[in-house]
C-alpha atoms as a PDB file:
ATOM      1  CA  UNK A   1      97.930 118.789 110.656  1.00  0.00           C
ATOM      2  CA  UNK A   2      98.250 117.623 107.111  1.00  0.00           C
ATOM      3  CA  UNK A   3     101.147 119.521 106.674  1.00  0.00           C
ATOM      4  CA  UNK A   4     102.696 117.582 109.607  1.00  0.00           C
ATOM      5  CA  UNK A   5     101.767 114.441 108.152  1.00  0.00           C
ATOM      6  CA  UNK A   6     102.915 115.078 104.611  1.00  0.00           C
ATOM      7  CA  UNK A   7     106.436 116.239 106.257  1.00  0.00           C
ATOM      8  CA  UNK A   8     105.852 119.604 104.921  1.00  0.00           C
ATOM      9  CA  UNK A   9     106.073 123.411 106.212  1.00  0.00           C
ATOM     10  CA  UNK A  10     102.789 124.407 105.737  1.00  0.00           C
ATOM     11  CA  UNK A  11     103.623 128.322 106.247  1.00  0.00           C
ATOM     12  CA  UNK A  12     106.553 128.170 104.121  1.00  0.00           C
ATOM     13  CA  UNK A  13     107.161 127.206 100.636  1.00  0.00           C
ATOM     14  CA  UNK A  14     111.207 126.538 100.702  1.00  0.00           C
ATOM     15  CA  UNK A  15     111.467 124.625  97.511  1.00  0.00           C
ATOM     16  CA  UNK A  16     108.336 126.345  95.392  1.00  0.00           C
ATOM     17  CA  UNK A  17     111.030 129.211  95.695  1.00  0.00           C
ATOM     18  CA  UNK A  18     113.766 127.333  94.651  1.00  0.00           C
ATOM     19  CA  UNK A  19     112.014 126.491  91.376  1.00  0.00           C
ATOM     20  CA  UNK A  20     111.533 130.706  90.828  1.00  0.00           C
ATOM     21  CA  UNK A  21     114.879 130.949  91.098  1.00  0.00           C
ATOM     22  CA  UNK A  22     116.432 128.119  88.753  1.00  0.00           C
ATOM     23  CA  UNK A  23     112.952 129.352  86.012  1.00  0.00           C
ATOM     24  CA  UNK A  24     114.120 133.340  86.545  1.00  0.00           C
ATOM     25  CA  UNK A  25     118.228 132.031  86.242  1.00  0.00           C
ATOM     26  CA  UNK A  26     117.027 130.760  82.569  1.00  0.00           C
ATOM     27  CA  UNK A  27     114.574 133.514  81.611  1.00  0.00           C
ATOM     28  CA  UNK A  28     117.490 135.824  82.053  1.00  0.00           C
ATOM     29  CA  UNK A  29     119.909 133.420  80.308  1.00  0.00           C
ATOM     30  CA  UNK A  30     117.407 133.548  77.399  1.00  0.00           C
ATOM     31  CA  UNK A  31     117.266 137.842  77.587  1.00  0.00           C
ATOM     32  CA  UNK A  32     121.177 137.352  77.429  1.00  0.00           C
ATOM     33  CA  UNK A  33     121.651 134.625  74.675  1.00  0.00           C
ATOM     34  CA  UNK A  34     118.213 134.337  72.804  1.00  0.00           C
ATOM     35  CA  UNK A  35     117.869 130.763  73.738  1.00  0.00           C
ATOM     36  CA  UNK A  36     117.151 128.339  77.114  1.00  0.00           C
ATOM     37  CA  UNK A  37     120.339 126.282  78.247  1.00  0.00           C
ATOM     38  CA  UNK A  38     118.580 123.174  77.402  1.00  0.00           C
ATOM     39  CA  UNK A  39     121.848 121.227  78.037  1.00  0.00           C
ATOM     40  CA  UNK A  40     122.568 118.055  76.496  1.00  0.00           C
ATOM     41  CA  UNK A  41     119.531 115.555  75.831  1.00  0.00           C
ATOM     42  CA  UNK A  42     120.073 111.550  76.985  1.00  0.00           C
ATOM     43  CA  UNK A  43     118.465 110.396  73.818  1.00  0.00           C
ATOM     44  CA  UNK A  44     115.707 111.247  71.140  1.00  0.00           C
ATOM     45  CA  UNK A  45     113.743 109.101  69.918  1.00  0.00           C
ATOM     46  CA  UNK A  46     110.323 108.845  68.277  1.00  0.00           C
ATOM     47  CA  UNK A  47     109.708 112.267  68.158  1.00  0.00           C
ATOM     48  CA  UNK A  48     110.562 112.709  71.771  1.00  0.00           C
ATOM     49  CA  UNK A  49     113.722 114.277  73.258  1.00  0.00           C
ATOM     50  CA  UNK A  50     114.826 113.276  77.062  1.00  0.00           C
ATOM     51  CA  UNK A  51     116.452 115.032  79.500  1.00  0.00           C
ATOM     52  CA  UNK A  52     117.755 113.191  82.836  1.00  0.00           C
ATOM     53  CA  UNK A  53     120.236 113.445  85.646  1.00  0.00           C
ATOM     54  CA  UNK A  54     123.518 111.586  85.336  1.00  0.00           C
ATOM     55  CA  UNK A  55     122.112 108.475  87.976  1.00  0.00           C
ATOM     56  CA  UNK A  56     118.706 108.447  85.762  1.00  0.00           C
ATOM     57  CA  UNK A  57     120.634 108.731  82.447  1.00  0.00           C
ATOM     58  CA  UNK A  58     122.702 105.943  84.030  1.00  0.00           C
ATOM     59  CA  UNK A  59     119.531 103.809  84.273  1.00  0.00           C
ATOM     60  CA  UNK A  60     118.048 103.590  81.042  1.00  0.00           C
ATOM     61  CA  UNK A  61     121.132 103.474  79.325  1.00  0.00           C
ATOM     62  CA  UNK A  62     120.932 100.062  76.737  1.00  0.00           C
ATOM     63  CA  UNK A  63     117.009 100.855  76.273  1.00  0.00           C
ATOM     64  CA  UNK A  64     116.345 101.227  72.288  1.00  0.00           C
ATOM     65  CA  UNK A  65     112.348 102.721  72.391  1.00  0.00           C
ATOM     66  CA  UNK A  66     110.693 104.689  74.569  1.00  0.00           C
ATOM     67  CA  UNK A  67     108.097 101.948  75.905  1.00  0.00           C
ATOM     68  CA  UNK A  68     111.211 100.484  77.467  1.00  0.00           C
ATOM     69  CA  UNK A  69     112.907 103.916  78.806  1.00  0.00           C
ATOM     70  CA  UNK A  70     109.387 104.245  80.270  1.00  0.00           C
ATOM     71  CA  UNK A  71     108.980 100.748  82.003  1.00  0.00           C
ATOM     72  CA  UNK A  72     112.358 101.144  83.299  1.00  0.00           C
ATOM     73  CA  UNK A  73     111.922 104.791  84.959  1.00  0.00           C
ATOM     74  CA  UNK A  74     108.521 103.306  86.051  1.00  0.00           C
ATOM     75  CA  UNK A  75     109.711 100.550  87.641  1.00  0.00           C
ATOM     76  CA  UNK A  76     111.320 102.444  90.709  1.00  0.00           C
ATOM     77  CA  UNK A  77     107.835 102.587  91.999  1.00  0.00           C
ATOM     78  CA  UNK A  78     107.337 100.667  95.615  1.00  0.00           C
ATOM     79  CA  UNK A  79     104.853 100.485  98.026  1.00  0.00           C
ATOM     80  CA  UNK A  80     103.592 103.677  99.397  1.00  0.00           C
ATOM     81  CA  UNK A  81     105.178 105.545  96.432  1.00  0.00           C
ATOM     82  CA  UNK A  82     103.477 107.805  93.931  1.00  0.00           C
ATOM     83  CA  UNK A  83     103.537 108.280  90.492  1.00  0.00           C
ATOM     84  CA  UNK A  84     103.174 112.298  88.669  1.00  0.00           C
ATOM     85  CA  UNK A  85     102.755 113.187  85.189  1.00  0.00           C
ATOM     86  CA  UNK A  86     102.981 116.748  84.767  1.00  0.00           C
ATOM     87  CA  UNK A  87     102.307 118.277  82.093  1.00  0.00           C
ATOM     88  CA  UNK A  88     103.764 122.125  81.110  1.00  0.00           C
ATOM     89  CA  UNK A  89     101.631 122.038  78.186  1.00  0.00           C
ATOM     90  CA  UNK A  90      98.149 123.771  76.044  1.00  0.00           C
ATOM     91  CA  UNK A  91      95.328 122.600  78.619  1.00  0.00           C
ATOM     92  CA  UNK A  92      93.100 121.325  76.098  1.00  0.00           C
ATOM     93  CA  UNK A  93      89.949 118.439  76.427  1.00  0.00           C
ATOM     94  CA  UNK A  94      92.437 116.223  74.240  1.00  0.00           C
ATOM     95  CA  UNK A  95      95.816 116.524  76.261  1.00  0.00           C
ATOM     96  CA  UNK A  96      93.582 116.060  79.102  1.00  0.00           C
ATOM     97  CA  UNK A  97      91.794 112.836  78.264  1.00  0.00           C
ATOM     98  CA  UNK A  98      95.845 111.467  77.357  1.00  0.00           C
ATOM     99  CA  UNK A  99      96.989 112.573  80.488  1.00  0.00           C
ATOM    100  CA  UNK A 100      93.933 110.497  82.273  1.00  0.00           C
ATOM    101  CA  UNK A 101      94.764 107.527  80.391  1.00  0.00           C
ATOM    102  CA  UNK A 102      98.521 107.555  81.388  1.00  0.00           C
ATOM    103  CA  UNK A 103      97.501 108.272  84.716  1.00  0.00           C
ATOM    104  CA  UNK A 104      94.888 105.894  85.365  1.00  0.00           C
ATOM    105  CA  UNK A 105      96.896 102.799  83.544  1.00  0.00           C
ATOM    106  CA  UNK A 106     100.189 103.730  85.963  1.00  0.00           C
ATOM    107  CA  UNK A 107      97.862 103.375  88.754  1.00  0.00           C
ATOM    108  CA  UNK A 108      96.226 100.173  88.098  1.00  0.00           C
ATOM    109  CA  UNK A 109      99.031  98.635  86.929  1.00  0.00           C
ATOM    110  CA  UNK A 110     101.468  99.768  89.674  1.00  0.00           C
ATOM    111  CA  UNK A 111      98.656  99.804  92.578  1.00  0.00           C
ATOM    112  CA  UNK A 112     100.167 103.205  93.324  1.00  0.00           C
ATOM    113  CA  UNK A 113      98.843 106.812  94.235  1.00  0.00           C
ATOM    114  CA  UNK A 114      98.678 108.656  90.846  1.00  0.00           C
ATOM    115  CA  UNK A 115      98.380 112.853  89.968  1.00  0.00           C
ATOM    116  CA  UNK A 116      98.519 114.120  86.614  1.00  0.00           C
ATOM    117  CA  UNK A 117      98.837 118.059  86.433  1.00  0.00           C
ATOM    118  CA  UNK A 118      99.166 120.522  84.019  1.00  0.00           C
ATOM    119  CA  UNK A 119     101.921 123.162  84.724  1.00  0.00           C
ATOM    120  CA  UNK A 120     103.046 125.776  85.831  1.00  0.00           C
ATOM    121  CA  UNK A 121      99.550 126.340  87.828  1.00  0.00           C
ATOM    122  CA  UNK A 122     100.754 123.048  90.202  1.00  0.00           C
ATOM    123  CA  UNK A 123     103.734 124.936  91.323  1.00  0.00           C
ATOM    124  CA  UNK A 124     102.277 126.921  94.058  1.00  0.00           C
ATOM    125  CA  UNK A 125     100.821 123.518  96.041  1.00  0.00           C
ATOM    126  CA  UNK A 126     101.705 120.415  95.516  1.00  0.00           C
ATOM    127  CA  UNK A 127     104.609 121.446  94.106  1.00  0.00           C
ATOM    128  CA  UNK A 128     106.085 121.701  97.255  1.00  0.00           C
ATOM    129  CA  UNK A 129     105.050 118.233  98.588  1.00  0.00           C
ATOM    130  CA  UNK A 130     107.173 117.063  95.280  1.00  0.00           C
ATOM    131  CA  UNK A 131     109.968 118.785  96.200  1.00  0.00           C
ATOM    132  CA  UNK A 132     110.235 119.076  99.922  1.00  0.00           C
ATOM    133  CA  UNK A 133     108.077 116.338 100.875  1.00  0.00           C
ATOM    134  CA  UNK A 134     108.946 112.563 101.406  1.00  0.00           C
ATOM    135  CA  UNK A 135     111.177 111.316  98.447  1.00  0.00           C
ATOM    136  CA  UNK A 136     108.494 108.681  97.499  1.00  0.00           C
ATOM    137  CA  UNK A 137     107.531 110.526  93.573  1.00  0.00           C
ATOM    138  CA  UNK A 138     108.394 109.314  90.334  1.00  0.00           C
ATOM    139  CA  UNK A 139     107.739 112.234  88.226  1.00  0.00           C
ATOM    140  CA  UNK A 140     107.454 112.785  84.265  1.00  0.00           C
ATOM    141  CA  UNK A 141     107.723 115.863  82.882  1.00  0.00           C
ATOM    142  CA  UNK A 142     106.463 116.713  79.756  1.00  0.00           C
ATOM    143  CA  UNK A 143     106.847 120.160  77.744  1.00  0.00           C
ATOM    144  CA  UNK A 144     106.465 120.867  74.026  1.00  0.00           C
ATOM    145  CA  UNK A 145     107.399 123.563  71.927  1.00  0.00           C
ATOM    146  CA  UNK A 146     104.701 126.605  72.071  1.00  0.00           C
ATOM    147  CA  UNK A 147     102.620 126.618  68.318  1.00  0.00           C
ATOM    148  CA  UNK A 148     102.250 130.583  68.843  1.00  0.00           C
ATOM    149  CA  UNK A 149     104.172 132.261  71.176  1.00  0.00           C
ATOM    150  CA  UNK A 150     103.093 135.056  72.863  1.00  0.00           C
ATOM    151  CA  UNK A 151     105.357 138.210  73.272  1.00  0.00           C
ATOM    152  CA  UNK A 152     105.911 139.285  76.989  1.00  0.00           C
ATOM    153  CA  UNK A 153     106.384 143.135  76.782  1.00  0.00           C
ATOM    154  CA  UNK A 154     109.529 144.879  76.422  1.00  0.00           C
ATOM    155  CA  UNK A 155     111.403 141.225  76.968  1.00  0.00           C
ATOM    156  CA  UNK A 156     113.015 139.439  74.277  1.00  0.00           C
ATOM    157  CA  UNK A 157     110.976 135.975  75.717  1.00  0.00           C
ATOM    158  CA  UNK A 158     107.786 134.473  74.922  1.00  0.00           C
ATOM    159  CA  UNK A 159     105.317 133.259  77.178  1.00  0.00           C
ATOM    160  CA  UNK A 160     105.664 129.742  75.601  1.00  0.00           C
ATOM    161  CA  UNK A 161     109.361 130.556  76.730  1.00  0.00           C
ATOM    162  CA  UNK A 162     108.622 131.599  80.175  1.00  0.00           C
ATOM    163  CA  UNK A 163     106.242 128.032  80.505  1.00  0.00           C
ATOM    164  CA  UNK A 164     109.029 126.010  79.305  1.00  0.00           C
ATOM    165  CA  UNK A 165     111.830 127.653  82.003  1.00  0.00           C
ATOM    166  CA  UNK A 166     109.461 127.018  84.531  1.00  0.00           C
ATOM    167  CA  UNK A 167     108.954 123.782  83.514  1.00  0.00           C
ATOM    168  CA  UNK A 168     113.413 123.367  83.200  1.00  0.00           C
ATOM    169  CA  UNK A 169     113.409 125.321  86.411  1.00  0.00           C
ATOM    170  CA  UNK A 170     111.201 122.547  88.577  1.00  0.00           C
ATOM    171  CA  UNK A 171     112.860 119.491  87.108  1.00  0.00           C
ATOM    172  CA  UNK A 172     116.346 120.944  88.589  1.00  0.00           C
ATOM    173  CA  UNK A 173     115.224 121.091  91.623  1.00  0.00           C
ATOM    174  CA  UNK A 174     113.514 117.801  91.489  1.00  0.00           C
ATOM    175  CA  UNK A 175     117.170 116.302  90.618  1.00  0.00           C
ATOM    176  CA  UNK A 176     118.879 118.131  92.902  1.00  0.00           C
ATOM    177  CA  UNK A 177     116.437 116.933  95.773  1.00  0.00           C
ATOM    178  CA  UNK A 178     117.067 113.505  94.462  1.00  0.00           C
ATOM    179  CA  UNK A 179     114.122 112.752  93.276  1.00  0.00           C
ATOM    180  CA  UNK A 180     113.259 110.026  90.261  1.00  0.00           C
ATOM    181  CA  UNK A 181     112.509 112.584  87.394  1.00  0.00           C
ATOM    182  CA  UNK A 182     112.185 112.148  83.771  1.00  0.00           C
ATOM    183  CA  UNK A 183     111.697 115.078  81.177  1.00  0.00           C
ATOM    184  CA  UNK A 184     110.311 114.478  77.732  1.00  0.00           C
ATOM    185  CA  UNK A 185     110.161 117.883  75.657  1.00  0.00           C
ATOM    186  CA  UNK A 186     107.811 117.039  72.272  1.00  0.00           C
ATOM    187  CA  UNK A 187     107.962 118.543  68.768  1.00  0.00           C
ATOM    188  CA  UNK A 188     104.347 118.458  68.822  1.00  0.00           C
ATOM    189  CA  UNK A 189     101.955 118.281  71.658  1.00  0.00           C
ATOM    190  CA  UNK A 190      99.182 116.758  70.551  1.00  0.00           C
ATOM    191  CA  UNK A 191     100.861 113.965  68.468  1.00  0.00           C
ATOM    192  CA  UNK A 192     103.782 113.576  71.180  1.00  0.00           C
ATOM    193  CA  UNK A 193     101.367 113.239  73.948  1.00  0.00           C
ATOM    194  CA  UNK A 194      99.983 110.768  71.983  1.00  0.00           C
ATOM    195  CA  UNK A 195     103.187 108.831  71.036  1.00  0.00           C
ATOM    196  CA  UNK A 196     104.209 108.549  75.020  1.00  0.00           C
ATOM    197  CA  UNK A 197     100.530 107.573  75.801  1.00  0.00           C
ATOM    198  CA  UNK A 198     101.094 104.531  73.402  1.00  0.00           C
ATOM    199  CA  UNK A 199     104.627 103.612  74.509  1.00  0.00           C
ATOM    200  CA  UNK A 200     103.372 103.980  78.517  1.00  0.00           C
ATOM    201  CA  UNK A 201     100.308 101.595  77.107  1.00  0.00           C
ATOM    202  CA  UNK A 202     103.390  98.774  76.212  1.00  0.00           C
ATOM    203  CA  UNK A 203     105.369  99.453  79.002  1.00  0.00           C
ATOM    204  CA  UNK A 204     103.001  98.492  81.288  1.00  0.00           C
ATOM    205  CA  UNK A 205     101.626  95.304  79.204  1.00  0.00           C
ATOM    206  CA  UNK A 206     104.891  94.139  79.075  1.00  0.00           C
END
């Protein structure tokens, strides 16, 4: 029944599997070259670098700081829309309380449904609602590079490598659903979490 309502398959996960396949195209890229096929960024800035589909890119072209890339990809949101911040990075008390405070301000200030996630662990549930549900998200994805990495046995990658090319993996399928998607891949996690908290924190006073 929920399924039904959401406009979902309920005994089928379509697009969860579309995701494996785009995150296990780049693990074997990186077995092949060493390195993820990041592609091209749309801007860096602040510490931040952005990835976005050509009609996002398109969007926020002009803006000069990230408080106004952020208002901007933010203000897509109408009524009966949601807004997702997910997260593909350490799940620690800190990044946690951050990822509150973006998600609570988004939803009092846009009187919108709100969900902030940490991935890849989403993937397998409502990560199929973002993809083959309704097209009514406005998602920001945030990764960071690992501190440690962790070796995966007998494979060249990391497990910091693996997170992030799930991470690449879901945001091409969000574009090629259509869906309003922003990636922001940080230096640092902790102060880059922080440095988007602040700019979201403008945005929306603005």
């Amino acid at each position: 029944v929920a399924g039904s309502v959401l406009g979902i398959n309920p005994f089928n996960q379509p697009d969860v599997e579309a995701s494996k396949i785009k995150s296990r195209e780049l693990t074997d890229a990186y077995e092949r070259s060493g390195t993820l096929p990041l592609g091209e960024p749309a801007r860096r800035l602040e510490g931040v670098t952005l990835y976005a589909d050509a009609r996002t890119e398109n969007l926020l072209k002009g803006h000069a700081t990230l408080a106004d890339i952020l208002r901007t990809h933010f203000q897509q949101a109408k009524p009966g829309d949601y807004a997702a911040v997910l997260a593909f990075i350490e799940q620690s008390p800190a990044h946690w309380d951050l990822l509150q405070q973006m998600r609570t301000r988004l939803r009092d200030r846009l009187k919108i449904a709100t969900c902030a996630e940490f991935g890849p662990r989403f993937l397998h549930s409502t990560g199929q609602a973002y993809k083959g549900g309704p097209n009514s998200g406005i998602f920001l994805t945030i990764t960071a590079d690992p501190k440690q990495e962790l070796p995966v046995p007998n494979r060249k990658i990391g497990f910091g490598k693996v997170q992030q090319a799930q991470a690449m993996g879901d945001f091409q399928v969000l574009n090629e659903r259509g869906r309003r998607a922003l990636w922001l891949h940080l230096d640092d996690a902790q102060t880059g979490l922080a440095t988007i908290a602040r700019a979201l924190q403008q945005a929306l006073n603005a």
